[in-house]
C-alpha atoms as a PDB file:
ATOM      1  CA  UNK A   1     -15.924  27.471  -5.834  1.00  0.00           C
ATOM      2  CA  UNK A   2     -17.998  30.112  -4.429  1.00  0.00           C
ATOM      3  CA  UNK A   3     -22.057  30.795  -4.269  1.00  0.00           C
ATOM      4  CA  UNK A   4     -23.414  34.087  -4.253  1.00  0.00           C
ATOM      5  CA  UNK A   5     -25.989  35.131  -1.773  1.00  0.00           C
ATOM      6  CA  UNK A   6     -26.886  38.803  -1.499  1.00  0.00           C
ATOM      7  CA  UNK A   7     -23.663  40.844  -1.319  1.00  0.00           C
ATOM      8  CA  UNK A   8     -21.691  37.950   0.146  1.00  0.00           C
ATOM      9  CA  UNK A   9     -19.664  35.273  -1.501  1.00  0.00           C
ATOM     10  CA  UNK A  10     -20.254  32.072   0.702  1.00  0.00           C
ATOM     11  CA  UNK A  11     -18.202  29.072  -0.177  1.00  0.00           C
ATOM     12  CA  UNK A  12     -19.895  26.111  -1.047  1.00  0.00           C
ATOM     13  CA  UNK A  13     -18.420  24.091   1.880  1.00  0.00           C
ATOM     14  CA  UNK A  14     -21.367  25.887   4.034  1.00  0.00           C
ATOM     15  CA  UNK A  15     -24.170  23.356   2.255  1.00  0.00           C
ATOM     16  CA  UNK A  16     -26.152  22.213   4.870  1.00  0.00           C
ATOM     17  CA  UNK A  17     -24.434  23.838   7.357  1.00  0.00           C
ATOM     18  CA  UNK A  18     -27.002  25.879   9.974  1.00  0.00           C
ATOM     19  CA  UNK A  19     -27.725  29.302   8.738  1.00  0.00           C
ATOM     20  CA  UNK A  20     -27.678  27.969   4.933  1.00  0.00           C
ATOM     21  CA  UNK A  21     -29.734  26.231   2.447  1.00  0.00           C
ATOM     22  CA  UNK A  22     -28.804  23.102   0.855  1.00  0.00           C
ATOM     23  CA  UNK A  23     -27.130  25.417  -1.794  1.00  0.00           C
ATOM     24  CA  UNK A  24     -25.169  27.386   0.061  1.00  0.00           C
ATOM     25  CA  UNK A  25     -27.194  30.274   0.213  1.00  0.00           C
ATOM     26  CA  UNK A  26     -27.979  32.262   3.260  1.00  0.00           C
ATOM     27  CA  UNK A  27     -30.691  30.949   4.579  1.00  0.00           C
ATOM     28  CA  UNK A  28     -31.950  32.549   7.455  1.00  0.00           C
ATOM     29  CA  UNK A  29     -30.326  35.003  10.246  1.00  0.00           C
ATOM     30  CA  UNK A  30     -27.317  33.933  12.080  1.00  0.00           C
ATOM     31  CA  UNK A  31     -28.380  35.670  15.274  1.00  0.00           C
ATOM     32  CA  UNK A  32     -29.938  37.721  17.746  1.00  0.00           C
ATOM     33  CA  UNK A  33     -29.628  41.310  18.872  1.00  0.00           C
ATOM     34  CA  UNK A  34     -28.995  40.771  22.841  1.00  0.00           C
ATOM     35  CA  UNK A  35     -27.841  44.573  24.046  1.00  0.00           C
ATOM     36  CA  UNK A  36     -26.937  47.807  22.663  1.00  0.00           C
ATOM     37  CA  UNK A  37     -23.337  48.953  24.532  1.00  0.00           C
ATOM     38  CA  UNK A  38     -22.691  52.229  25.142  1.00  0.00           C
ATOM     39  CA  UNK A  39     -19.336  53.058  27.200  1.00  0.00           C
ATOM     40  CA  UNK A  40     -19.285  55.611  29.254  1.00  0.00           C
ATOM     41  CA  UNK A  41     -17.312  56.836  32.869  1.00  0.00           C
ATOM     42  CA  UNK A  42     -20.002  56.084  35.145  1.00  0.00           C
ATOM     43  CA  UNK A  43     -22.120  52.769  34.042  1.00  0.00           C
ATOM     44  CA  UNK A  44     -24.352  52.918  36.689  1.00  0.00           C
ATOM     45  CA  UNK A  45     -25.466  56.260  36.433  1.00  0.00           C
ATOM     46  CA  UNK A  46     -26.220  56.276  32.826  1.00  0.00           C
ATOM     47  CA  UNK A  47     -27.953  53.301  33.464  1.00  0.00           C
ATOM     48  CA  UNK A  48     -30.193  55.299  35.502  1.00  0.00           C
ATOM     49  CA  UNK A  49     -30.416  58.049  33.236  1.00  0.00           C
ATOM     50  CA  UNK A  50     -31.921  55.603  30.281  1.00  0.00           C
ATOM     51  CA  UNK A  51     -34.169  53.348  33.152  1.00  0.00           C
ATOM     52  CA  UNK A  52     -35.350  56.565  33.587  1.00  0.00           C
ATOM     53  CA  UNK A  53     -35.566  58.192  30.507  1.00  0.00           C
ATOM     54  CA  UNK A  54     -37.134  55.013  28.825  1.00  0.00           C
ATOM     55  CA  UNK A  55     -39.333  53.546  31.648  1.00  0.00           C
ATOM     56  CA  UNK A  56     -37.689  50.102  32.210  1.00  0.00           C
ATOM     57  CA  UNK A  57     -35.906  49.043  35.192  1.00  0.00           C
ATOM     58  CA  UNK A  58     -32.096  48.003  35.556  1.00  0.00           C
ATOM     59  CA  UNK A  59     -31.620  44.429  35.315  1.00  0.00           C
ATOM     60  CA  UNK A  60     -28.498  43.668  36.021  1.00  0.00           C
ATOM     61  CA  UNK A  61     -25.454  45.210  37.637  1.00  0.00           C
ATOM     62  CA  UNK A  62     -21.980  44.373  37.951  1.00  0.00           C
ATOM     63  CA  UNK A  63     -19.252  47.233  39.111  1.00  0.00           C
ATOM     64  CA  UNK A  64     -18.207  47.492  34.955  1.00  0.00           C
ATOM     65  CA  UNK A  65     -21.436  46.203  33.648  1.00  0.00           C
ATOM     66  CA  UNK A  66     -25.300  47.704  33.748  1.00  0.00           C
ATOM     67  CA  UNK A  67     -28.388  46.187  31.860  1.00  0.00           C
ATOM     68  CA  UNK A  68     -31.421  48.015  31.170  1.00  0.00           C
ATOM     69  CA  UNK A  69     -34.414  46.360  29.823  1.00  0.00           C
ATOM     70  CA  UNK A  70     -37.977  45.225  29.872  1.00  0.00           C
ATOM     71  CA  UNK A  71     -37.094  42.312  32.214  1.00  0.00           C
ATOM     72  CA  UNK A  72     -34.194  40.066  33.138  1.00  0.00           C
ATOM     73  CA  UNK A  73     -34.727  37.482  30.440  1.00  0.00           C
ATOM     74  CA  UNK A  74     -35.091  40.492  27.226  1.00  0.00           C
ATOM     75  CA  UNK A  75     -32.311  42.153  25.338  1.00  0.00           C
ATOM     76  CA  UNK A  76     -31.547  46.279  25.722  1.00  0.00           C
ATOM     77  CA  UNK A  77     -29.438  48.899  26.261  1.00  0.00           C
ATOM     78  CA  UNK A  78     -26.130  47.781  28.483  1.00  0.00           C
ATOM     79  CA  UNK A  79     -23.737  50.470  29.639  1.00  0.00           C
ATOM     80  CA  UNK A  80     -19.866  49.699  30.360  1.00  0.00           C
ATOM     81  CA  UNK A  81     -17.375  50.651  31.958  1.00  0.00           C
ATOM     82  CA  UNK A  82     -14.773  52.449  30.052  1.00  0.00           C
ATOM     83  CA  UNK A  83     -12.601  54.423  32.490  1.00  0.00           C
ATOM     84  CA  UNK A  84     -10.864  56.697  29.549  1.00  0.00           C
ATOM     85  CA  UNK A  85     -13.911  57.592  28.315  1.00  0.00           C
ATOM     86  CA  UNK A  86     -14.002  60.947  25.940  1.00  0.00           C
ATOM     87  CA  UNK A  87     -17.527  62.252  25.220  1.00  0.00           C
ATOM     88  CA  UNK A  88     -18.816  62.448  21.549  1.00  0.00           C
ATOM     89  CA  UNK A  89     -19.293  65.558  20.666  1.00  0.00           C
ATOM     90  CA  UNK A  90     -21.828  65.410  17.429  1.00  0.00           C
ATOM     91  CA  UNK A  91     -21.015  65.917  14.766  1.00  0.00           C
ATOM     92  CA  UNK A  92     -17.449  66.400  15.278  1.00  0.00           C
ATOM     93  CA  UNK A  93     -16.020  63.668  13.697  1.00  0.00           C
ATOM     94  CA  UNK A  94     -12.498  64.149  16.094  1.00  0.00           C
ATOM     95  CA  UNK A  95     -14.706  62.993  19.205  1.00  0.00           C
ATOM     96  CA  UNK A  96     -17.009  59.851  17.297  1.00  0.00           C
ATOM     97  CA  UNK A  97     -19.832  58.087  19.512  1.00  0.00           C
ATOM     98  CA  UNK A  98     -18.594  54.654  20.996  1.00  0.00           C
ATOM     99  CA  UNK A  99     -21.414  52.027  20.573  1.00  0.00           C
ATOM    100  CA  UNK A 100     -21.351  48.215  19.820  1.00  0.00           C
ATOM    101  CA  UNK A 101     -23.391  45.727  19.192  1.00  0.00           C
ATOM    102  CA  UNK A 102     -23.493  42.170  20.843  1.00  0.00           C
ATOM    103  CA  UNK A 103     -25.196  39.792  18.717  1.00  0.00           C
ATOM    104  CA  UNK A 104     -26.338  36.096  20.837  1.00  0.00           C
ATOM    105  CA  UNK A 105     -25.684  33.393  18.961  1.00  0.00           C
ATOM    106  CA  UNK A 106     -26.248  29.456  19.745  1.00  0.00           C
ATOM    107  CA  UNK A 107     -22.166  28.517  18.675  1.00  0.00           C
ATOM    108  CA  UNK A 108     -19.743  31.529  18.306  1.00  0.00           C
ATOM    109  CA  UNK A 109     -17.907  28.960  16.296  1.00  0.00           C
ATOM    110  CA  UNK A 110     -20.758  27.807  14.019  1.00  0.00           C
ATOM    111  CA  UNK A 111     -21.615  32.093  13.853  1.00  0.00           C
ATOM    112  CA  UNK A 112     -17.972  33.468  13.257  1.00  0.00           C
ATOM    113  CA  UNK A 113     -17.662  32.014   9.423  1.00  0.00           C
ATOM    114  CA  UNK A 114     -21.038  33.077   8.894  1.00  0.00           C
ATOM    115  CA  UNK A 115     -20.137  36.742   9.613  1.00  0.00           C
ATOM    116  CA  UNK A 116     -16.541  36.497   8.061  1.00  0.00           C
ATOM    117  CA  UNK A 117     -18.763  35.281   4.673  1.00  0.00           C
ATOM    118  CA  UNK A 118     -20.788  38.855   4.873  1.00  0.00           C
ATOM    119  CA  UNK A 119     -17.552  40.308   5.325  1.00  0.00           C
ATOM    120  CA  UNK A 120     -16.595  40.810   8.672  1.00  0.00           C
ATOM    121  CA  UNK A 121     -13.260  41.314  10.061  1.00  0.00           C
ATOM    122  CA  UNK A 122     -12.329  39.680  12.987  1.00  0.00           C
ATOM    123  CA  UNK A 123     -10.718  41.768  15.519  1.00  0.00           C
ATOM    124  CA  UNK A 124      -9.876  39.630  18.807  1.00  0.00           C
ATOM    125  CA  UNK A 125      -8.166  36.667  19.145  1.00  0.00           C
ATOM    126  CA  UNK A 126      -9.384  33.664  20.196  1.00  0.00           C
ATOM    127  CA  UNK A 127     -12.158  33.732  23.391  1.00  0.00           C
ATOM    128  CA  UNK A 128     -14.069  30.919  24.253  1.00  0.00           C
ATOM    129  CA  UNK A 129     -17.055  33.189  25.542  1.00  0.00           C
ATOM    130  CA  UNK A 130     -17.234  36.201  22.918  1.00  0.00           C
ATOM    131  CA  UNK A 131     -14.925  37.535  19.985  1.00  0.00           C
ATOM    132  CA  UNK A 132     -14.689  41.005  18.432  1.00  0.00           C
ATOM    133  CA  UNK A 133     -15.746  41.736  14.974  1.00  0.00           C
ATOM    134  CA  UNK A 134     -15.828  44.442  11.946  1.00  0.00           C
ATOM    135  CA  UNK A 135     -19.010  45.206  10.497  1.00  0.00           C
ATOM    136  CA  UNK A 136     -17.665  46.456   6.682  1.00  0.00           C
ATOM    137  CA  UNK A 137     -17.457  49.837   7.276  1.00  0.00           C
ATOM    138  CA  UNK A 138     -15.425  48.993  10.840  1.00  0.00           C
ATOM    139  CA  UNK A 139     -17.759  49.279  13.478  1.00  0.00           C
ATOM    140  CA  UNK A 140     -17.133  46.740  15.961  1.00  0.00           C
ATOM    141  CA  UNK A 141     -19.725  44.123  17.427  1.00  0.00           C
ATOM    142  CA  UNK A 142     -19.077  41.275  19.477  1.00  0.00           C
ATOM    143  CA  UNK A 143     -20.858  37.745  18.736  1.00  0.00           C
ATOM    144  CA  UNK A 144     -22.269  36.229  21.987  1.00  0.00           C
ATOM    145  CA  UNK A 145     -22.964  32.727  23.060  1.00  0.00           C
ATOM    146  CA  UNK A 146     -26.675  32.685  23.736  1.00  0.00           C
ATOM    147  CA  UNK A 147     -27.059  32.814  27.780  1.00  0.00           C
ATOM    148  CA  UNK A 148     -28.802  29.470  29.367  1.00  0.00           C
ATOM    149  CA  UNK A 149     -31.975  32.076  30.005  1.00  0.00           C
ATOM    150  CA  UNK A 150     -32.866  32.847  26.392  1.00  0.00           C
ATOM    151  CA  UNK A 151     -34.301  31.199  23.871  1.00  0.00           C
ATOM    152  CA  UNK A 152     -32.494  29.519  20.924  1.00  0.00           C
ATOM    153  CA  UNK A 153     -31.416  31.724  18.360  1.00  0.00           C
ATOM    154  CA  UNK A 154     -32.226  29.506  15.713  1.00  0.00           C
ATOM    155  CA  UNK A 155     -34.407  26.984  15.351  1.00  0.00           C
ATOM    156  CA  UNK A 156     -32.627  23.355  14.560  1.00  0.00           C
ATOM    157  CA  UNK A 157     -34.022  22.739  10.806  1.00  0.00           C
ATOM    158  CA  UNK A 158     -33.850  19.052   9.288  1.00  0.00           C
ATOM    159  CA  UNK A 159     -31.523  19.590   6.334  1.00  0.00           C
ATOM    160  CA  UNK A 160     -32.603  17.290   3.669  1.00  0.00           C
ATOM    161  CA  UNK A 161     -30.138  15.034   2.344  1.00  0.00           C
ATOM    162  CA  UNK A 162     -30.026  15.378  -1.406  1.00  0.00           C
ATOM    163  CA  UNK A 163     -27.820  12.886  -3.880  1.00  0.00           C
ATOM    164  CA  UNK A 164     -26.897  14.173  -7.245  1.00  0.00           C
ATOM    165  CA  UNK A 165     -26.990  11.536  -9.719  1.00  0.00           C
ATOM    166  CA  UNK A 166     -25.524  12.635 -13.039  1.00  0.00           C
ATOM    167  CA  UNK A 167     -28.243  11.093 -15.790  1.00  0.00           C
ATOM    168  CA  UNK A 168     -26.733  10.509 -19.643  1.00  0.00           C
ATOM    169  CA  UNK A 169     -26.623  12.280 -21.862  1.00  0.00           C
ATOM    170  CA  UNK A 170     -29.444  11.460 -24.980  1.00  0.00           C
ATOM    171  CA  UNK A 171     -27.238  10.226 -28.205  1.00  0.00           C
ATOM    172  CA  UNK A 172     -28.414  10.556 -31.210  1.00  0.00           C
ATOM    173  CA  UNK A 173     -29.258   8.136 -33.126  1.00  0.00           C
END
């Protein structure tokens, strides 16, 4: 048995679980935008281009990895390493752009059935730190655990325990 919220099916065996109502519904986001990735040859030096470009300093470097972003503790634009890199060239669809999006989340675990439900595709195999998704249309985006720096994602709710109790039916009399 299936409930429908939005566009997505979501089975029922997600009552109560975080994310959803009591129902089954979706109930409120699963997570967090933490950077925008853009590969590229050079991370570094893009990096510089957009701390430029944008105003906001780079945060954090690694020799495949560069953040840029308000300060060290905010999501933004992260440029990696990709050593085979071949430039869009807009709009030619024969060269496409290569962005993803990592999304934080508290538990990739608790998030990954979430995103399956909208209709993700998963595209990595198991990783205890991150995994590789589909949006629909095939863009990939990686879910995130949430760094010890940030903020919780979600908020823990109190789910209300509810008890059905079936009443009888009024006979006639």
């Amino acid at each position: 048995m299936t409930l429908r919220s939005g566009f997505c099916k979501v089975p029922v065996k997600f009552q109560g679980f975080p994310g959803f109502d009591r129902t089954g519904r979706l109930a409120a986001m699963i997570g967090r935008m933490h950077h925008v990735v853009i590969d590229c040859p050079d991370p570094l030096a893009l990096a510089r281009f957009y701390s430029e470009l944008l105003g906001r300093p780079v945060t954090y470097r690694s020799a495949d990895w560069v953040v840029v972003a308000s300060d060290e503790r905010s999501s933004g634009l992260a440029f990696q390493l990709a050593p085979d890199h071949v430039p869009p060239r807009w709009p030619d669809p024969a060269y496409p752009q290569q962005v993803h999006l990592d999304v934080m989340v508290d538990d990739v675990d608790a998030a990954e059935p979430c995103v399956l439900a909208l209709g993700a595709t998963r595209l990595s195999a198991d990783d205890a730190r991150s995994r590789v998704f589909a949006d629909p249309a095939g863009h990939p985006f990686c879910l995130i655990p949430r760094p010890s720096w940030a903020d919780p994602v979600v908020e823990p709710v109190e789910t209300p325990v509810v008890e059905l109790v079936e009443t009888p039916e009024p006979h006639d009399a």
